[in-house]
Protein backbone atom coordinates (compact mmCIF):
# COMPACT_ATOMS: atom_id res chain seq x y z
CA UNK A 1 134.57 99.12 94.13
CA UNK A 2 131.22 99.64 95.95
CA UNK A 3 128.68 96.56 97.52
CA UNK A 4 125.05 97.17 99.28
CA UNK A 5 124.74 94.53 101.90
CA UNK A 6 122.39 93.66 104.33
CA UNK A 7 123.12 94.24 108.12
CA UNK A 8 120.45 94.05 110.56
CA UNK A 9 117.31 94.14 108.48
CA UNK A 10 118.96 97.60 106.71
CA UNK A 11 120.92 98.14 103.46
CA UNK A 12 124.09 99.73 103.67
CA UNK A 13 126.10 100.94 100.59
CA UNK A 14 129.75 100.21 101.31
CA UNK A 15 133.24 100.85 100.02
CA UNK A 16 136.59 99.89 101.46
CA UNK A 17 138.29 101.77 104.16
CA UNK A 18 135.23 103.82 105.41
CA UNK A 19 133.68 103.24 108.38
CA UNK A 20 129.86 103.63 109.01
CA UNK A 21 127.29 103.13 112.13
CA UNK A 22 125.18 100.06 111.72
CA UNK A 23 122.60 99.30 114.48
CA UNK A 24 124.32 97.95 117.79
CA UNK A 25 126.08 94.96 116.97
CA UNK A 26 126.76 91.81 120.10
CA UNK A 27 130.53 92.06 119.35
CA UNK A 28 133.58 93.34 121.23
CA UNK A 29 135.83 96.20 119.66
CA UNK A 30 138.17 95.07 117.57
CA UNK A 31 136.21 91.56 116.46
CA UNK A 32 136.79 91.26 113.02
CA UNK A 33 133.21 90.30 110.85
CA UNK A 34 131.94 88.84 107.64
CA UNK A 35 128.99 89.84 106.16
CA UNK A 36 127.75 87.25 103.33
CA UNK A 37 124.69 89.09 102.82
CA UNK A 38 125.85 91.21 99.70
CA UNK A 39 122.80 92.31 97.72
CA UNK A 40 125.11 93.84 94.90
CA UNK A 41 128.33 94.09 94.34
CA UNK A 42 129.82 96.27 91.45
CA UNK A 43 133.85 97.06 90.67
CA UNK A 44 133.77 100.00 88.24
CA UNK A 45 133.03 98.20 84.81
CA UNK A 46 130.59 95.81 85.96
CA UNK A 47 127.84 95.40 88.32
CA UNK A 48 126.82 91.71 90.04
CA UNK A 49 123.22 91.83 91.09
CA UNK A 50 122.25 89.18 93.37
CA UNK A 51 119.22 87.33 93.60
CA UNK A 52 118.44 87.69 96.65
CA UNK A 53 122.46 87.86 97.73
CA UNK A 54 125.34 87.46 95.13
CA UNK A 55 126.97 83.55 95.74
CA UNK A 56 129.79 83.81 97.28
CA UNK A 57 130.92 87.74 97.97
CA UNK A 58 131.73 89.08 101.23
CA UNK A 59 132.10 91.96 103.15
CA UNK A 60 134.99 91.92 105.83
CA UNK A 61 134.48 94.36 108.08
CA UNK A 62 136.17 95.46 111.84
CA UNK A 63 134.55 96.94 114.57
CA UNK A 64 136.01 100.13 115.61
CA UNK A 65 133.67 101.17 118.67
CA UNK A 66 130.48 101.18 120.26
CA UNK A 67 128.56 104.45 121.38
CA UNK A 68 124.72 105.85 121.45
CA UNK A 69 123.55 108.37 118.71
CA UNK A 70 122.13 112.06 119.73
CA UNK A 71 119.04 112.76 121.50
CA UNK A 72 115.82 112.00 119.92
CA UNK A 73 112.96 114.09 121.57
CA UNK A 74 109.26 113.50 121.58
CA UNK A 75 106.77 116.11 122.44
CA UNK A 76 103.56 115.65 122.60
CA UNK A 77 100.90 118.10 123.09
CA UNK A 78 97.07 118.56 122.82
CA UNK A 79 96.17 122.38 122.82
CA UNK A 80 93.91 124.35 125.45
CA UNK A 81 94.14 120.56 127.13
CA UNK A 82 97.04 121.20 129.60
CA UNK A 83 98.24 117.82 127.97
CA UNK A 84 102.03 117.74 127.38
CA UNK A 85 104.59 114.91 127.30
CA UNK A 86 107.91 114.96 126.94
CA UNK A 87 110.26 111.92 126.18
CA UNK A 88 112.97 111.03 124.84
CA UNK A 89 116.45 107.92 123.98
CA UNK A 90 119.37 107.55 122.39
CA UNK A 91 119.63 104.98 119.94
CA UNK A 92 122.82 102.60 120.29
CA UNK A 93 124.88 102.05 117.30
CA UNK A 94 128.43 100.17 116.99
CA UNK A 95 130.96 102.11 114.20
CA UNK A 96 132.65 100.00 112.12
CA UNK A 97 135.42 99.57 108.98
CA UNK A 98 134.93 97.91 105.99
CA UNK A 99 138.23 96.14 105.62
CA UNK A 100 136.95 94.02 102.38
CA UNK A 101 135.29 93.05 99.43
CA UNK A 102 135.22 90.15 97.82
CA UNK A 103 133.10 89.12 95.07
């Protein structure tokens, strides 16, 4: 059993007892969440394809931890121009579990 749901403006094919990193969530670890924005939702024989979001699935989901993703650099450079820049962040994310679907 497999849904894609919406989390933060970003789709997110999920199954049950994996855990993924969404973009950084407002709640504490261990907060247990239900996300009712399930775009699809299919079980092995048949598929439920919402319009926008299937009526009445959810995903249950717990959050396992918080943290910030590698080092993205940016470099810029114009040649014979002595014009470099170099900058650079790390993106927070928050890891969680799909506990659920329902659907």
């Amino acid at each position: 059993m497999y849904a894609v749901v919406k989390i933060k403006k970003q789709q997110f094919r999920v199954e049950p007892d994996t855990t993924l990193q969404v973009p950084l969530l407002a709640d504490e670890v261990g907060a247990l969440l239900n996300f009712d924005e399930v775009l699809m939702v299919s079980d092995g024989a048949s598929v439920k394809v919402g319009n926008p979001v299937v009526a009445g699935a959810v995903v249950k989901a717990e959050v396992v931890a918080h943290g910030l993703s590698r080092k993205i650099v940016i470099f810029k450079k114009r040649r014979r121009k002595n014009y470099r820049r170099k900058t650079g962040h790390r993106q927070p994310f928050t890891q969680i579990r799909i506990t659920g679907i329902t659907g």
